[in-house]
Structure formats: structure tokens, C-alpha cells
Protein backbone atom coordinates (compact mmCIF):
# COMPACT_ATOMS: atom_id res chain seq x y z
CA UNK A 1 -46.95 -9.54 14.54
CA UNK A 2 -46.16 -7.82 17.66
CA UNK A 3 -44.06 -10.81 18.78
CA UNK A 4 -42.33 -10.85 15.59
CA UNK A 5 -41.22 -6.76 16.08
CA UNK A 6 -40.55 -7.51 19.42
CA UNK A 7 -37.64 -9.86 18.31
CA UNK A 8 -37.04 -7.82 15.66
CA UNK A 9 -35.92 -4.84 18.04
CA UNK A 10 -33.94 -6.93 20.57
CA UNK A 11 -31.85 -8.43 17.82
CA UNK A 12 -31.00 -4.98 16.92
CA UNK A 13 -30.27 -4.17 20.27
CA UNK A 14 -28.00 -6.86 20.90
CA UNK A 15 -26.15 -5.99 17.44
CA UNK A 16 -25.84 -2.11 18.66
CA UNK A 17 -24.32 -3.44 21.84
CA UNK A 18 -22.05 -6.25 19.90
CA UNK A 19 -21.09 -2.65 18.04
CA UNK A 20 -20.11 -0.48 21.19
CA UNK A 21 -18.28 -3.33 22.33
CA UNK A 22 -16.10 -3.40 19.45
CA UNK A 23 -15.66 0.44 19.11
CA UNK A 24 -14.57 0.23 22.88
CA UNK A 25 -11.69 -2.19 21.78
CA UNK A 26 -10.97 -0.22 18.53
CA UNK A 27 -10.65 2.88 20.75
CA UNK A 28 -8.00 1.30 22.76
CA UNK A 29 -6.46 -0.28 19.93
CA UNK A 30 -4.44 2.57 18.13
CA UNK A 31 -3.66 5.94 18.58
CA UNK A 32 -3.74 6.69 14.66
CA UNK A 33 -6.91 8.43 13.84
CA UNK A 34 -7.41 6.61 10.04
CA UNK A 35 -6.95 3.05 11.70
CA UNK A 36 -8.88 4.07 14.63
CA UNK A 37 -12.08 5.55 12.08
CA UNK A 38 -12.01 2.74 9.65
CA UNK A 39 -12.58 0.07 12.72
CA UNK A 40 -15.44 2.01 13.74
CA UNK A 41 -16.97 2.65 10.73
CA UNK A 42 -16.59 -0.31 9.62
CA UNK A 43 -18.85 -1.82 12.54
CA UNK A 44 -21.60 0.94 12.14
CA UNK A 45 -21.72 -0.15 8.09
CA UNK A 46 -22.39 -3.82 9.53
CA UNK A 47 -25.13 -2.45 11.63
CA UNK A 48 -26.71 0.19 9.49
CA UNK A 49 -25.93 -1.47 6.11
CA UNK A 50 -25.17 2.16 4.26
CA UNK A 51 -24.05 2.33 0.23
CA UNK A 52 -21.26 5.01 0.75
CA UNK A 53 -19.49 6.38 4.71
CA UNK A 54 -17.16 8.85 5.43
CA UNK A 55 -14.78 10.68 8.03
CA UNK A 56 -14.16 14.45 7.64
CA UNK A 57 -12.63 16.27 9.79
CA UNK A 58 -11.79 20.11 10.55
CA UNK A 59 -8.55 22.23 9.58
CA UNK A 60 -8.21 24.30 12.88
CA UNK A 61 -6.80 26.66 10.84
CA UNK A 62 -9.01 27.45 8.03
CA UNK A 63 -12.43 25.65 9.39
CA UNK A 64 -13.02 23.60 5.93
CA UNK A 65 -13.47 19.79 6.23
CA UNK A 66 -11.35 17.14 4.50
CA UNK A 67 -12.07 13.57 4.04
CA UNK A 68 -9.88 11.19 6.35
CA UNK A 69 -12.06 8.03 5.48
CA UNK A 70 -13.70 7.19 2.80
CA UNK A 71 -15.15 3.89 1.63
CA UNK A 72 -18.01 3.17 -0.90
CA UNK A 73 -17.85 3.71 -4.86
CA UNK A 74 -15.60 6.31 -5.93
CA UNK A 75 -14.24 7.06 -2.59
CA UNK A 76 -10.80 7.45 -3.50
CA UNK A 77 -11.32 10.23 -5.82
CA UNK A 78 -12.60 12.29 -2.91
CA UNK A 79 -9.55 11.82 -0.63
CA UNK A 80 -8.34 15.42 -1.92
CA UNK A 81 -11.25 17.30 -1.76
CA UNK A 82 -12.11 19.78 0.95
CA UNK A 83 -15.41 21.44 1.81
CA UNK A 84 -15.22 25.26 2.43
CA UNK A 85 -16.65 26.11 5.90
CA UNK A 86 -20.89 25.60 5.49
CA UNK A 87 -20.39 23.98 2.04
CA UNK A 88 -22.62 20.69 1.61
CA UNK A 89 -24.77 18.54 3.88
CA UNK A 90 -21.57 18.12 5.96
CA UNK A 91 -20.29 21.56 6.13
CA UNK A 92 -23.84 22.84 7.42
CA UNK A 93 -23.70 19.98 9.95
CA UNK A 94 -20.04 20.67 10.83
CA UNK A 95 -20.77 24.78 11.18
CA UNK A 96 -24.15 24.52 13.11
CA UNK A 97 -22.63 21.18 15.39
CA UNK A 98 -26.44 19.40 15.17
CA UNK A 99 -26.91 16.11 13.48
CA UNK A 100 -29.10 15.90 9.90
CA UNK A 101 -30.97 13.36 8.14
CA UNK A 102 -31.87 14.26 4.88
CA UNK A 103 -34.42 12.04 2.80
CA UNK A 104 -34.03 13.80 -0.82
CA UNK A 105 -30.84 15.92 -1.77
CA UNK A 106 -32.40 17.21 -5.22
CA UNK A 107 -34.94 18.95 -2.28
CA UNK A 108 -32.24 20.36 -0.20
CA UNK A 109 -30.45 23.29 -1.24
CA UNK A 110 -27.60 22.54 1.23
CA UNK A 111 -26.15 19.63 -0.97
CA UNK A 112 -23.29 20.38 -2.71
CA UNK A 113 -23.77 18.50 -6.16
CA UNK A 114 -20.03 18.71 -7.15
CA UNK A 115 -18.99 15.85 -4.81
CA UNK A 116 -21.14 13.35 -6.87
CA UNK A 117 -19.63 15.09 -10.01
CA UNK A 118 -16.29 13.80 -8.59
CA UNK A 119 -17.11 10.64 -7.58
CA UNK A 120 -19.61 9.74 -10.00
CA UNK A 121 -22.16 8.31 -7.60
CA UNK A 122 -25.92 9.60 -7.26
CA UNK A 123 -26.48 9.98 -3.88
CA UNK A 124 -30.48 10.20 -2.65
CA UNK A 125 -30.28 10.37 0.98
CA UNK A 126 -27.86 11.57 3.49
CA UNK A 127 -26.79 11.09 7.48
CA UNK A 128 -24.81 13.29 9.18
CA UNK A 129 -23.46 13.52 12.82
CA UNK A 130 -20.74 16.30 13.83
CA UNK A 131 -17.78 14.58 16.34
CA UNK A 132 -17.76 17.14 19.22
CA UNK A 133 -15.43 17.00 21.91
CA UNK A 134 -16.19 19.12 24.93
CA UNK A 135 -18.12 21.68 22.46
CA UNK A 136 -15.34 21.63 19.81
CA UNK A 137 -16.36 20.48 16.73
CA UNK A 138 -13.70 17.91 15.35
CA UNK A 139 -15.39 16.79 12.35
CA UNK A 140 -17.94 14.73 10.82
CA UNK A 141 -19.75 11.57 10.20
CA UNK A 142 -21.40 10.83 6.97
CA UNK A 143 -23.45 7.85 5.65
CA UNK A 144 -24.63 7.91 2.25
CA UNK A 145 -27.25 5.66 0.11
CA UNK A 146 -28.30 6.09 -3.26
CA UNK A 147 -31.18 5.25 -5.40
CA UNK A 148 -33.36 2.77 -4.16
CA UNK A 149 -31.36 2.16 -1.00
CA UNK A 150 -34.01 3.34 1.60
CA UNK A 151 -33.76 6.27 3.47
CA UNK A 152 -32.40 6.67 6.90
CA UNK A 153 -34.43 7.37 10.10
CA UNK A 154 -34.45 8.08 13.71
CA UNK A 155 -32.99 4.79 15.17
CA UNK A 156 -30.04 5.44 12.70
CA UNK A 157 -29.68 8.22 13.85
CA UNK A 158 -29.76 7.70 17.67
CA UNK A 159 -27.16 4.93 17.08
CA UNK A 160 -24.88 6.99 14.72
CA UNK A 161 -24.98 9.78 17.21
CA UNK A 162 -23.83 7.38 19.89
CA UNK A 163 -20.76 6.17 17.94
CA UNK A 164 -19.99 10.21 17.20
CA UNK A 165 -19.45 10.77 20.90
CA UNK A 166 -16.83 7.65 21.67
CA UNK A 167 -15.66 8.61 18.25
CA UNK A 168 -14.86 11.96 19.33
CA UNK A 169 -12.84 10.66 22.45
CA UNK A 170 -10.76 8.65 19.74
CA UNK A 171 -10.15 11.38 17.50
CA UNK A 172 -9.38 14.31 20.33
CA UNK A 173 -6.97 11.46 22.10
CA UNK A 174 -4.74 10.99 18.63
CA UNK A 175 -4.85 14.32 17.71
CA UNK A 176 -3.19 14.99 21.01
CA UNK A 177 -0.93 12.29 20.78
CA UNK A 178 0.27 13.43 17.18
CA UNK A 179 0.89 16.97 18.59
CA UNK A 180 3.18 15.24 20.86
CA UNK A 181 5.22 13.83 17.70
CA UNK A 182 5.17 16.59 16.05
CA UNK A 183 7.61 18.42 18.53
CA UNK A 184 10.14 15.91 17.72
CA UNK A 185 9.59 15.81 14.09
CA UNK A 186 8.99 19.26 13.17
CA UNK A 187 11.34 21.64 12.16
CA UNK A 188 11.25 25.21 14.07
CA UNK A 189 11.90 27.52 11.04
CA UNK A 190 8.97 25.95 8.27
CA UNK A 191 6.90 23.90 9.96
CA UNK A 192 7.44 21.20 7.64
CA UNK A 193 8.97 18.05 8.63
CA UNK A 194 12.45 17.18 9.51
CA UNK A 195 14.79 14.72 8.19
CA UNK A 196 14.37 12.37 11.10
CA UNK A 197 10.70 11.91 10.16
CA UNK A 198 11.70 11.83 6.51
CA UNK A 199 13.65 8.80 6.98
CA UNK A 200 10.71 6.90 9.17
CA UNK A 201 8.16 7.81 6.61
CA UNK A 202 9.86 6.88 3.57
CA UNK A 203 10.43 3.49 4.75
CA UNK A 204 7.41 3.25 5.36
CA UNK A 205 5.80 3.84 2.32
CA UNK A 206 8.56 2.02 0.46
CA UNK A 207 7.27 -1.20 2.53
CA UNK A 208 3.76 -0.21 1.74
CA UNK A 209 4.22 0.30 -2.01
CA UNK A 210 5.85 -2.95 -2.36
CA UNK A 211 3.34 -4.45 -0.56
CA UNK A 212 0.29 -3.17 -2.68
CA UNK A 213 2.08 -2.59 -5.63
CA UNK A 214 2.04 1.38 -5.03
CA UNK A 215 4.40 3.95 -6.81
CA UNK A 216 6.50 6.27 -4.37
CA UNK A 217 7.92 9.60 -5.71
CA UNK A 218 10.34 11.96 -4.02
CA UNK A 219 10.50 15.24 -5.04
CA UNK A 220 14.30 16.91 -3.71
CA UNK A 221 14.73 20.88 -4.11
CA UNK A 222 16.24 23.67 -3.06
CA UNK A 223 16.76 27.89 -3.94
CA UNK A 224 18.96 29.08 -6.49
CA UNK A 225 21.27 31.18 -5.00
CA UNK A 226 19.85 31.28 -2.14
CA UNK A 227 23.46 32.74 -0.21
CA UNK A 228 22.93 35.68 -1.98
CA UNK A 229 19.93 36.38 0.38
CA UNK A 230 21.91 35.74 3.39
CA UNK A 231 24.86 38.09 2.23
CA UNK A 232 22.63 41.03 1.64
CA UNK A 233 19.93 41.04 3.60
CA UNK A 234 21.34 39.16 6.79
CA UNK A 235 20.51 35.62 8.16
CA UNK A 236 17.00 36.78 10.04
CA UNK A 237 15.96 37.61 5.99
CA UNK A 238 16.96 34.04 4.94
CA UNK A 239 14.93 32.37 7.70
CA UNK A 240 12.23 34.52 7.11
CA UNK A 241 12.42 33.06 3.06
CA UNK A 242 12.45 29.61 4.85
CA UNK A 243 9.48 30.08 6.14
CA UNK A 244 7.69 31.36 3.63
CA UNK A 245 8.84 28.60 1.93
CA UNK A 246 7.09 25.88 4.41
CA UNK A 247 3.88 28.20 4.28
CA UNK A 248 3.85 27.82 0.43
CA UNK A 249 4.10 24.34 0.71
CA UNK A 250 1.78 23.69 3.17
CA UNK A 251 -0.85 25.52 0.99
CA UNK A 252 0.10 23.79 -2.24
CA UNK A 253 0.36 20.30 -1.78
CA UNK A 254 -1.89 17.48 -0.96
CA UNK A 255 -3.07 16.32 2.91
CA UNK A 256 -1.02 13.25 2.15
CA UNK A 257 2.28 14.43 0.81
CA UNK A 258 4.99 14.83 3.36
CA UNK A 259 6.82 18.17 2.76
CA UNK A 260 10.52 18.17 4.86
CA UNK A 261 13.31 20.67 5.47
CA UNK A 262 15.86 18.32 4.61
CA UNK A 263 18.68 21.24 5.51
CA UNK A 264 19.44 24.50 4.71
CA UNK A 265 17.79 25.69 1.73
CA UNK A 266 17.19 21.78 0.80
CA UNK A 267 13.81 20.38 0.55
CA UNK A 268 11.64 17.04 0.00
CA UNK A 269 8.64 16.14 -0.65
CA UNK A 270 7.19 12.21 -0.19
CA UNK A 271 4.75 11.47 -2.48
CA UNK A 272 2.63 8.30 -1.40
CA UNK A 273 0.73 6.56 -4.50
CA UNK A 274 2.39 9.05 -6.76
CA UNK A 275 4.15 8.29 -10.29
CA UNK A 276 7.18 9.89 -11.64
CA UNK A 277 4.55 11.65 -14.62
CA UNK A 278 2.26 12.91 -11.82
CA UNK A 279 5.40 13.98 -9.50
CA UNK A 280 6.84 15.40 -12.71
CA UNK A 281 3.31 17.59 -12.69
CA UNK A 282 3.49 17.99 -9.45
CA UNK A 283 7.22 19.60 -9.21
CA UNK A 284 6.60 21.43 -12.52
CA UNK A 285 3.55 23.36 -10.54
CA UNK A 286 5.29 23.98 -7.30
CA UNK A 287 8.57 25.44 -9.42
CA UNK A 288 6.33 27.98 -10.79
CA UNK A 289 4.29 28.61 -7.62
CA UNK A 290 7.63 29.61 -6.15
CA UNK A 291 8.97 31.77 -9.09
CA UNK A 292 5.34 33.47 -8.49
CA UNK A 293 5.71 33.98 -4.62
CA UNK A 294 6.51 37.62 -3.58
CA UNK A 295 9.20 37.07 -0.60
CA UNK A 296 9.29 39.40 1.78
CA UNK A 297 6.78 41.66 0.62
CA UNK A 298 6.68 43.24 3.55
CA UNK A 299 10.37 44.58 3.78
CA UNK A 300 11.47 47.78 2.36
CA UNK A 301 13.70 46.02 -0.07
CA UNK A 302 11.34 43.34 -0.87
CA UNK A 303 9.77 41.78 -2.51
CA UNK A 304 12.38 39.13 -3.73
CA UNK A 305 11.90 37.00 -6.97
CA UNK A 306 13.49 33.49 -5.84
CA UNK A 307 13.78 30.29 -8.20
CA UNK A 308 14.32 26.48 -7.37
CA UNK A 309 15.69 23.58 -8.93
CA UNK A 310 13.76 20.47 -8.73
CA UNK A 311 14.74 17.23 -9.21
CA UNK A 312 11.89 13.74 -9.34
CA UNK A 313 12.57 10.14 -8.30
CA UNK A 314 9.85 7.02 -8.08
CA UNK A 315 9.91 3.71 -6.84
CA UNK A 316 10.45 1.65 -8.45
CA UNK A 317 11.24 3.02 -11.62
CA UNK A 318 14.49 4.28 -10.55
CA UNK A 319 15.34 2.92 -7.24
CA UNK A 320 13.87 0.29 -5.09
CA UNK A 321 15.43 1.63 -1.74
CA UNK A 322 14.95 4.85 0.30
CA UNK A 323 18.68 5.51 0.90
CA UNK A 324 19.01 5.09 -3.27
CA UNK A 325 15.46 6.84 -4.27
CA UNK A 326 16.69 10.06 -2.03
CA UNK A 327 19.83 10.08 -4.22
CA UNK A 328 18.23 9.77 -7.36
CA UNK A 329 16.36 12.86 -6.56
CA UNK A 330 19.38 15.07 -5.50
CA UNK A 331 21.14 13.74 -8.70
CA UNK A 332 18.69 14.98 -10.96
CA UNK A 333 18.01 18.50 -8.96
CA UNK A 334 21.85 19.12 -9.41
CA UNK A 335 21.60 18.34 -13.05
CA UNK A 336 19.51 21.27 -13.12
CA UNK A 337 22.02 23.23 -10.80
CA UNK A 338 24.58 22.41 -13.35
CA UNK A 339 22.76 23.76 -16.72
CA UNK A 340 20.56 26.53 -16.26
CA UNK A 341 18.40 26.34 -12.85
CA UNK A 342 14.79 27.51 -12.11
CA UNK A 343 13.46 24.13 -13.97
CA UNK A 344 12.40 20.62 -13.34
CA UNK A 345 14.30 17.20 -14.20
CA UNK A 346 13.19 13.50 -13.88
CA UNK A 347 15.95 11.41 -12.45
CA UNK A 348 17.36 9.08 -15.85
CA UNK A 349 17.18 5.74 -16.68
CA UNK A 350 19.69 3.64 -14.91
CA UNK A 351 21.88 3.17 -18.39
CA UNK A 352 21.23 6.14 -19.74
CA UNK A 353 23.84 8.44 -21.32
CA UNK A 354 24.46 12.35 -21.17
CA UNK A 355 23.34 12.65 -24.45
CA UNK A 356 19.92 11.42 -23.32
CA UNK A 357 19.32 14.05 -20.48
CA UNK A 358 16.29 16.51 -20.45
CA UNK A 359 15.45 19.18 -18.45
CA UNK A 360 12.42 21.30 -18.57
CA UNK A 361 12.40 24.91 -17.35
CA UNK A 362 11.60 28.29 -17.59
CA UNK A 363 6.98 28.71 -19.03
CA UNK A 364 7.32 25.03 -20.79
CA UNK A 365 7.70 23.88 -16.71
């Protein structure tokens, strides 16, 4: 018996080594953090065999986790979520930067139910690492099993916490590398993205959606007389709208959308694995978020009520190139520009007529 344990733990030994190998190539494989993760991940899941794993990491800004990774059933419908700072297993993990193994979530109080609402999975038992980088906490590492999937223990835990710290190398080296990028494709008045990147990304995702059989939409818009602003109030106001502008997009949209200053008053937003109804949703929401927003609040003449007009493309519906999809967008925001503004339109069908153009505006948008 003591033979056969004594095997039994150098096989797992060598396999935890095979794994640190691997994560040592994976580390100097990519400087994307989502490629980088997966790799790793995907070589602890070999080792410790859990049902569900995933990668959150932390908004400097606000200090709530969002998932990165994800892989196990129903995943994908967490990709959105985000845990407020303390909220869950992971958020307690995340805010208190110690590791936690929990055996039964119905007996912890910490577990925050509405992620297995979402996902529809039961979840029984719970690891957790934080990723810390020289007493930063970047984010966290969760593995997940459900009913009758055993529970985790110590030597899971040992090894897990392992992978955290090269893991947190990984993560604090892209993260530094994309703040890099981002001074070449940011623009200096909303923080969004510029056209430059716009053009790279769209590609992109074109490629990708034909690939996997994806839908891409664009969503092109800018501010109804938005001169007006500049005439009265003088050009600092009108940057000052701008970037209110990128700070109400930033708060509105998804982690994977790409919002860009395409020029001037002239937005756009990518939307990856996005079809023309959801964009339609999607620009119908962000038309009234903006007839909502107080601008410059904080002037004496302020606040301003400003409008946009919105106009929604998808690949492949109505184009099947970037150059063409980005025109299809403009064409149906200025169809909006020409009747009424302050409303929403869906590019048309290719052979479409006049007679068969709609626009929605105004509370039905």
C-alpha cells in the first residue's frame, strides 16, 4: 500500500513539473493576457481535473472583478458579468489577497448564488487563488466542481497557488505591454479608441467571424448639432462634451465592444459576436442614455440636453467587408440626419427601396 502511494505521489509530481514547464513556455509565448490564461489554465484543468475554471481580473478603477476566461458549462453567459468589490467567493478572495477552499457553498455565506442563476450550473465546492504581483492584487483564479465531483484540498491548493504567482508575472507583463499600445491607439480627448485601431480591429473580427461563423455589428454615431455647442459656448465646452461622451461610453457598453472617436463629433462602436437585432438594442439604449446625460452640469450655463443619430450595420447581413460594413453604418446614421434626428436606423437591405425605410426615434427607441 505504501509502495503503491509512493508512486502515486511521484507521478503527480512529475505531472506538476510537466505543468510548470509548459506554463514557462506559455508565458513566453504571447503577450495577450486571454491567450496567455487559457494556455495555463488549460494545463492546471489537465492536472487537477476541475468541472468549471475561470480568470477574473480587477478594474483599477472601480476594484470589481470581471471574467477574462471562462471555460466549463455555461461559461459564456458569464463573460459580462462583474463582481462588485467583496461580492462572492472570488471577490472576498480578491479584497482580502489570501487563497480559499471552500467544501460546501450552501454553508458559506460568502457565495454569491446569482452566478449559478446565470449560468445555470450548481456549483458544490470552490478554489480560489488571488494573482498578486508585488502586493497588487491583479485578479483571480477560480476552479469550480459541482455535485458529486469531489472536493478540493491542500495539494490543489499548493499547486494552484504556484501557477497564481508565474501567472501573475504573465498578466502584470501584458498589462504593461497593452499600456504601451494604448498610447498609440488612444485618442487624447475620450479615451476611447482611435480610428487607426478601428481599422486593425475590425479586420480582425471580420476574419474571425468568417472563420467561426460569428456576426459583426458596427454601430456609427454622432451629436445633433453638435456646432451649435462650439459657437456658443467656445471649443474648450465642445471637448469637454467629447469627453463626457467617451466616459458615457465607457460605462455603458460591454468589456468587449470597442468604442472609437472616429472624428469630430463621429463615433463607432465594434460589436464582436453581435447581431444587427441585438446592435439595434444596443444603439436604441445608448441613444437614450445620451438624451438622459446632463452635459456640463457643472457650468453655469449647463446642463446641456444633447441628442445623437445612430445608424447599425452587421456582417454579413449587409456587408461582408470592413471598408463596406463602416459605410453601411454612416449611410443609415445620415438617414436619420436627413428626417428627424435623435433616433436609431438599421442599415437596409441591399435592394431595398425608399419606400421601405424605417427609422425609430424619439420613447419607441
Amino acid at each position: 500500500m505504501q509502495a503503491r502511494d509512493l508512486l502515486r505521489q511521484l507521478q503527480r509530481t512529475v505531472d506538476e513539473l510537466a505543468v510548470l514547464n509548459e506554463i514557462g513556455k506559455a508565458l513566453t509565448s504571447s503577450l495577450d493576457v486571454g491567450e496567455v490564461m487559457h494556455l495555463i489554465l488549460a494545463k492546471v484543468s489537465d492536472l487537477l481535473k476541475p468541472r468549471n475554471w475561470s480568470l477574473l481580473l480587477r478594474d483599477p478603477l472601480s476594484g470589481e472583478l470581471y471574467f477574462k476566461a471562462a471555460v466549463g458549462a455555461g461559461s459564456e453567459m458569464l463573460m459580462h458579468l462583474r463582481l462588485q468589490r467583496g461580492e462572492g467567493i472570488a471577490g472576498w478572495v480578491a479584497e482580502h489577497n489570501a487563497p480559499l477552499i471552500v467544501d460546501d457553498v450552501t454553508a458559506d455565506p460568502r457565495f454569491a448564488a446569482r452566478f449559478d442563476k446565470t449560468s445555470r450550473f450548481h456549483t458544490k465546492s470552490i478554489l480560489c487563488v488571488p494573482l498578486t504581483f508585488k502586493g497588487r492584487v491583479l485578479g483571480v483564479i477560480e476552479l469550480v466542481n459541482g455535485e458529486g465531483d469531489g472536493s478540493f484540498n491542500t495539494e490543489d491548493l499548493r499547486i494552484l497557488s504556484t501557477v497564481a504567482e508565474f501567472s501573475a508575472i504573465a498578466i502584470e507583463n501584458a498589462q504593461n505591454f497593452a499600456k504601451v499600445q494604448e498610447l498609440t491607439v488612444l485618442d487624447d480627448h475620450t479615451g476611447l479608441f482611435n480610428s487607426r485601431h478601428l481599422k486593425r480591429t475590425l479586420e480582425q473580427e471580420i476574419v474571425r467571424a468568417t472563420r467561426f461563423g460569428h456576426p459583426v455589428s458596427l454601430i456609427f454615431f454622432d451629436l445633433d448639432h453638435f456646432k451649435q455647442v462650439n459657437d456658443t459656448h467656445g471649443h474648450q465646452a465642445g471637448s469637454r462634451v467629447l469627453s463626457e461622451i467617451g466616459r458615457l461610453l465607457l460605462g455603458t457598453l460591454r468589456s468587449t465592444d470597442v468604442p472609437v472617436r472616429y472624428g469630430g463629433d463621429e463615433f463607432v462602436i465594434l460589436l464582436p459576436e453581435t447581431s444587427k437585432d441585438q446592435a439595434m438594442e444596443c444603439a436604441k439604449r445608448l441613444r437614450g442614455e445620451i438624451s438622459r446625460w446632463k452635459f456640463l452640469a457643472e457650468e453655469t450655463y449647463g446642463p446641456l440636453q444633447i441628442t445623437a443619430s445612430l445608424g447599425v450595420a452587421s456582417f454579413p447581413d449587409d456587408a461582408r467587408v470592413p471598408e463596406e460594413l463602416l459605410r453601411r453604418a454612416d449611410d443609415a446614421m445620415y438617414r436619420v440626419k436627413a428626417e428627424r434626428r435623435d433616433g436609431v436606423a438599421a442599415a437596409l437591405p441591399q435592394q431595398s427601396s425608399p419606400r421601405d425605410q424605417s427609422l425609430t426615434r424619439g420613447v419607441s427607441s
